[in-house]
Protein backbone atom coordinates (compact mmCIF):
# COMPACT_ATOMS: atom_id res chain seq x y z
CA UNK A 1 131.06 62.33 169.52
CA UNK A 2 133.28 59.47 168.65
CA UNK A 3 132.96 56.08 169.83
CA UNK A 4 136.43 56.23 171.13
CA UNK A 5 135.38 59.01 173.58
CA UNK A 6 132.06 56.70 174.64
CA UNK A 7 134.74 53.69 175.39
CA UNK A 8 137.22 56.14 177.72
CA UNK A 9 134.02 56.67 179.67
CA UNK A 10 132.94 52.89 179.71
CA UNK A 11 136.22 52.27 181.24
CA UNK A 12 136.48 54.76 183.63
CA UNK A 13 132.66 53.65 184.99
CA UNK A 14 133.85 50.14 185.09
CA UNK A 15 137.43 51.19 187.25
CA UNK A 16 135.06 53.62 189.19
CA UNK A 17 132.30 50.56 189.77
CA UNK A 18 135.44 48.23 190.69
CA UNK A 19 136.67 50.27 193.19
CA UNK A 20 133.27 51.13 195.09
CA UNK A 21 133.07 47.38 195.49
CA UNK A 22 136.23 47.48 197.00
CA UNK A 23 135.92 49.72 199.17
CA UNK A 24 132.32 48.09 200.49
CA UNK A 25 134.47 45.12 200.56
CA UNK A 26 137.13 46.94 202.84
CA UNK A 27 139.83 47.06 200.66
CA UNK A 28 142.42 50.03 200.62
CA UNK A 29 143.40 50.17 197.36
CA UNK A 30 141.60 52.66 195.78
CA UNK A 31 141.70 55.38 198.85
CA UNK A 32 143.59 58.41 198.27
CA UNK A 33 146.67 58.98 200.75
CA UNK A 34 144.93 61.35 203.00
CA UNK A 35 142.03 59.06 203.57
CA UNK A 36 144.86 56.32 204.27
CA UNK A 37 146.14 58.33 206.64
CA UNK A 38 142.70 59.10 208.31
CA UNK A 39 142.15 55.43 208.00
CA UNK A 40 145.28 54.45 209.62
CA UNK A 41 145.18 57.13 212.37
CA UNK A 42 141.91 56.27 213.21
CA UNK A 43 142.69 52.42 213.71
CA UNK A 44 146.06 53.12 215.20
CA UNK A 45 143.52 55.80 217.86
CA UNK A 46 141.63 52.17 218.14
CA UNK A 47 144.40 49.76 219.11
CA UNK A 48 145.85 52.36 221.93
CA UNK A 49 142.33 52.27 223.05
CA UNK A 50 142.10 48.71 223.55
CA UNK A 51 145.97 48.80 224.91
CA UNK A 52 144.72 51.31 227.25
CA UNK A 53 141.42 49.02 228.36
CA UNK A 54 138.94 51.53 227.05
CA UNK A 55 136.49 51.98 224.46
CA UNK A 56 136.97 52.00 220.91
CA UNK A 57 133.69 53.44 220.14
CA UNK A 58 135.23 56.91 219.23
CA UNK A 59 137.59 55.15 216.67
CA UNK A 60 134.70 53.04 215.07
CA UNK A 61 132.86 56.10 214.55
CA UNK A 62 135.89 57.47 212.87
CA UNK A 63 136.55 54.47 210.27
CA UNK A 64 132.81 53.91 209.23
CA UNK A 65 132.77 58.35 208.70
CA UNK A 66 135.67 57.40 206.75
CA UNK A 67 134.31 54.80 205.00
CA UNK A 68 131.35 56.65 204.33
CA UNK A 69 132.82 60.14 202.73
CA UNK A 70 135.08 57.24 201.32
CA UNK A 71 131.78 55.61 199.38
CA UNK A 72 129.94 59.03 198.66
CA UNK A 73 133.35 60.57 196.50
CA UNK A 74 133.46 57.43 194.53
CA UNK A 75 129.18 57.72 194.16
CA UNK A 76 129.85 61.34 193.08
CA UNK A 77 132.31 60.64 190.38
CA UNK A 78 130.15 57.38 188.74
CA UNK A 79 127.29 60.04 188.97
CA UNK A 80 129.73 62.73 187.31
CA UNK A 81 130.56 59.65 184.52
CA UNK A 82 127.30 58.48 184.01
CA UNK A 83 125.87 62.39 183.27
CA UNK A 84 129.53 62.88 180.73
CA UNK A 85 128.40 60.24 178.88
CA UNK A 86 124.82 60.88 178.15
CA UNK A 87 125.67 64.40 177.72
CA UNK A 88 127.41 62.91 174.77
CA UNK A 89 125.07 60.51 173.71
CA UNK A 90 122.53 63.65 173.72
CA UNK A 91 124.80 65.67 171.47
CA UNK A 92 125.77 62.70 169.37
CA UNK A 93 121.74 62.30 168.57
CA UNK A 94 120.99 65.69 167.79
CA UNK A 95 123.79 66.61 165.55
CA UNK A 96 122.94 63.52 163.81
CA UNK A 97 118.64 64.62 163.61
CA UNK A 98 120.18 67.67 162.48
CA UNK A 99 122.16 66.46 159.46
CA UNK A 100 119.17 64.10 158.58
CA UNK A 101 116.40 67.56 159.17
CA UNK A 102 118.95 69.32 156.60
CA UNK A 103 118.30 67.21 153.88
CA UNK A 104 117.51 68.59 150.01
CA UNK A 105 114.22 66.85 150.26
């Protein structure tokens, strides 16, 4: 393991961390075009509700399922970042218990 591969992962944890604060923030930014899309169909379902005098329940439900698959991708790849990186860590220790068990004395 280098330290160069232990900083890629540091940053990619910090860009994943920034944009799950986003997005529990309400920011689009870091949504992928189809969940734009669903995003934007879903609030465009809302306003022709609300045109129309009816209920935007249906559409609510939509944008916070959004939100929520939305939140649990971006939990799933910190996870995914988190276990990378120790994996290496682990590796990193025992190669280096390894060299020191291998010793002439």
């Amino acid at each position: 393991m280098s330290k160069a591969e232990t900083r890629r992962l540091d940053r990619e944890i910090q860009k994943t961390q920034k944009k799950l604060e986003a997005v529990q923030r309400g920011e689009w930014w870091p949504l992928t075009g189809r969940e734009r899309l669903a995003m934007t169909r879903a609030l465009t379902s809302g306003a022709h509700s609300v045109h129309k005098g009816r209920s935007t329940g249906g559409a609510e439900s939509r944008m916070e399922s959004i939100d929520s698959s939305i939140t649990a991708r971006l939990t799933a790849e910190l996870t995914a970042l988190h276990t990378e990186k120790q994996r290496l860590l682990t590796e990193a220790a025992r190669a280096k218990a390894e060299k020191k068990a291998s010793g002439w004395w």
